[in-house]
Protein backbone atom coordinates (compact mmCIF):
# COMPACT_ATOMS: atom_id res chain seq x y z
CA UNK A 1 66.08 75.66 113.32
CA UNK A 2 65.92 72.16 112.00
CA UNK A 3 65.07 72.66 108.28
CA UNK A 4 67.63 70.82 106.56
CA UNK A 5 69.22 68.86 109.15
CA UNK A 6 70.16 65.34 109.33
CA UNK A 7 68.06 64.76 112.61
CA UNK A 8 67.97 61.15 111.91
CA UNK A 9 71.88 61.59 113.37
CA UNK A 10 70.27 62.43 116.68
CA UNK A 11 70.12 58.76 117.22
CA UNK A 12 71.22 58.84 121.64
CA UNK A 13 68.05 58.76 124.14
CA UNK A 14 68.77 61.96 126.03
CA UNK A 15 68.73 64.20 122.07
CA UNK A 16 65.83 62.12 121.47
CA UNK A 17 63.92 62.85 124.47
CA UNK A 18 64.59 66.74 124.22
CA UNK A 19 63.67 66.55 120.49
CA UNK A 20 60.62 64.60 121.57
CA UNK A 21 59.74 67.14 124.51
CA UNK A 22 60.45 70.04 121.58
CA UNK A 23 57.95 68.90 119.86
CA UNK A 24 55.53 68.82 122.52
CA UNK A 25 55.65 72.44 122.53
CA UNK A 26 53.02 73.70 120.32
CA UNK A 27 50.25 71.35 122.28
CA UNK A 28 51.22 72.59 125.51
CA UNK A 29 50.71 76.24 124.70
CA UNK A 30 47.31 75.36 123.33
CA UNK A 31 46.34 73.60 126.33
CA UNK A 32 47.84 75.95 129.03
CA UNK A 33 46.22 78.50 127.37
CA UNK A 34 42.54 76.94 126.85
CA UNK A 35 42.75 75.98 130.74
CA UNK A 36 44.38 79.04 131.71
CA UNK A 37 46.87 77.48 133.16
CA UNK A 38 50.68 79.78 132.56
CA UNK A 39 52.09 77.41 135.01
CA UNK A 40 52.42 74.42 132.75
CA UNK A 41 54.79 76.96 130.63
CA UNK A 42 56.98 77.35 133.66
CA UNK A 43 56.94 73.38 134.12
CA UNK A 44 57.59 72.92 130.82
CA UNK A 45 60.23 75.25 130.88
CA UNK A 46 62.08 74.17 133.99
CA UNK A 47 62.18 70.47 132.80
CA UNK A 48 63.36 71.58 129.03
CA UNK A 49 66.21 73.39 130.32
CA UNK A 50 67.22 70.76 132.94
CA UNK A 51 66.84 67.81 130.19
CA UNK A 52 69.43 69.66 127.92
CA UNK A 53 71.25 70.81 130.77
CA UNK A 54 72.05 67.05 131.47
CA UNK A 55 72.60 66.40 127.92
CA UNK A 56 74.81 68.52 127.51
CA UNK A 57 76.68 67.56 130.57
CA UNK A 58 77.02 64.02 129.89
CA UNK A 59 79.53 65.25 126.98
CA UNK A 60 81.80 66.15 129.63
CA UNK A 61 82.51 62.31 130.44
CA UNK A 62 81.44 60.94 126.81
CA UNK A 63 82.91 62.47 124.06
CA UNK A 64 80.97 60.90 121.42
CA UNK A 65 78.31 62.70 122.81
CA UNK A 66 79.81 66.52 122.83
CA UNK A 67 78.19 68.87 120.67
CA UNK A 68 80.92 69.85 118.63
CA UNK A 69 82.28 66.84 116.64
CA UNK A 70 85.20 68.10 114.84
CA UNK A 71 85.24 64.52 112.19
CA UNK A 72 81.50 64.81 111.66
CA UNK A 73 80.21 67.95 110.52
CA UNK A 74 76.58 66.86 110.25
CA UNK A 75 76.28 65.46 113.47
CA UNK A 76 77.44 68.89 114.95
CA UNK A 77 75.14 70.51 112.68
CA UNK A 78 72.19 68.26 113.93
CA UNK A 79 73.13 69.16 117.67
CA UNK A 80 73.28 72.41 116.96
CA UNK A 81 69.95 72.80 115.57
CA UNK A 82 69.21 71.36 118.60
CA UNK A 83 70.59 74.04 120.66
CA UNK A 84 69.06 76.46 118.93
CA UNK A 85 65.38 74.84 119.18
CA UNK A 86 65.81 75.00 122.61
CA UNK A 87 66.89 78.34 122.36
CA UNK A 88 63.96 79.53 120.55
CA UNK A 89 61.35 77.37 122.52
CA UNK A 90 62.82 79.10 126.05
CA UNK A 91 62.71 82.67 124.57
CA UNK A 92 59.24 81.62 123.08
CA UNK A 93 57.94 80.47 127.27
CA UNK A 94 59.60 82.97 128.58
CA UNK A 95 57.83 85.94 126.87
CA UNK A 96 54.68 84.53 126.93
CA UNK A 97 55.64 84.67 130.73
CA UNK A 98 56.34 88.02 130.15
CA UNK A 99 59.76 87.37 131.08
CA UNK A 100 62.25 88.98 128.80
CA UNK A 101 65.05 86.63 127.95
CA UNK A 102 68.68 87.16 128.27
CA UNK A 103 71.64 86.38 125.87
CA UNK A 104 73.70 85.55 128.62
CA UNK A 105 74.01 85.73 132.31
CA UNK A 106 76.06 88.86 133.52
């Protein structure tokens, strides 16, 4: 998802703490996993979504920080690959949950 993408543009503290949290992924799998622990995937999962959820939400007040920035097309590429590691890292937890993701709530 981020292979080729200016991520150096992510330069606001709530992208960098989700991109920071991303990348915590692969560690917390191990661990839950070696202490047989699936409920640190929930956690993890839970407090993911609810960090971009309030990224994402703070675009609704400050525009600089929407998603789509129609005069800067790699910054919108940058938060998009954002968006879709956060994608693939919540389909990721929630199979190995055994919980089969959704595209979109009906």
């Amino acid at each position: 998802a981020f292979a080729g993408k200016a991520l150096d543009r992510l330069s606001d503290d709530g992208e960098t703490s989700v991109l920071m949290r991303l990348a915590g992924w692969p560690r917390l799998v191990e661990q839950a996993a070696v202490a047989r622990e699936p409920h640190r995937v929930a956690f993890y999962l839970y407090e993911l979504a609810s960090e971009f959820h309030g990224q994402w939400g703070r675009g609704k007040d400050l525009p600089h920080l929407r998603f789509i920035m129609e005069n800067d097309e790699e910054l919108t590429e940058a938060r998009l690959a954002l968006v879709h590691g956060v994608a693939a890292v919540l389909a990721s937890g929630l199979t190995l949950l055994g919980v089969e993701p959704v595209e979109e709530m009906k």
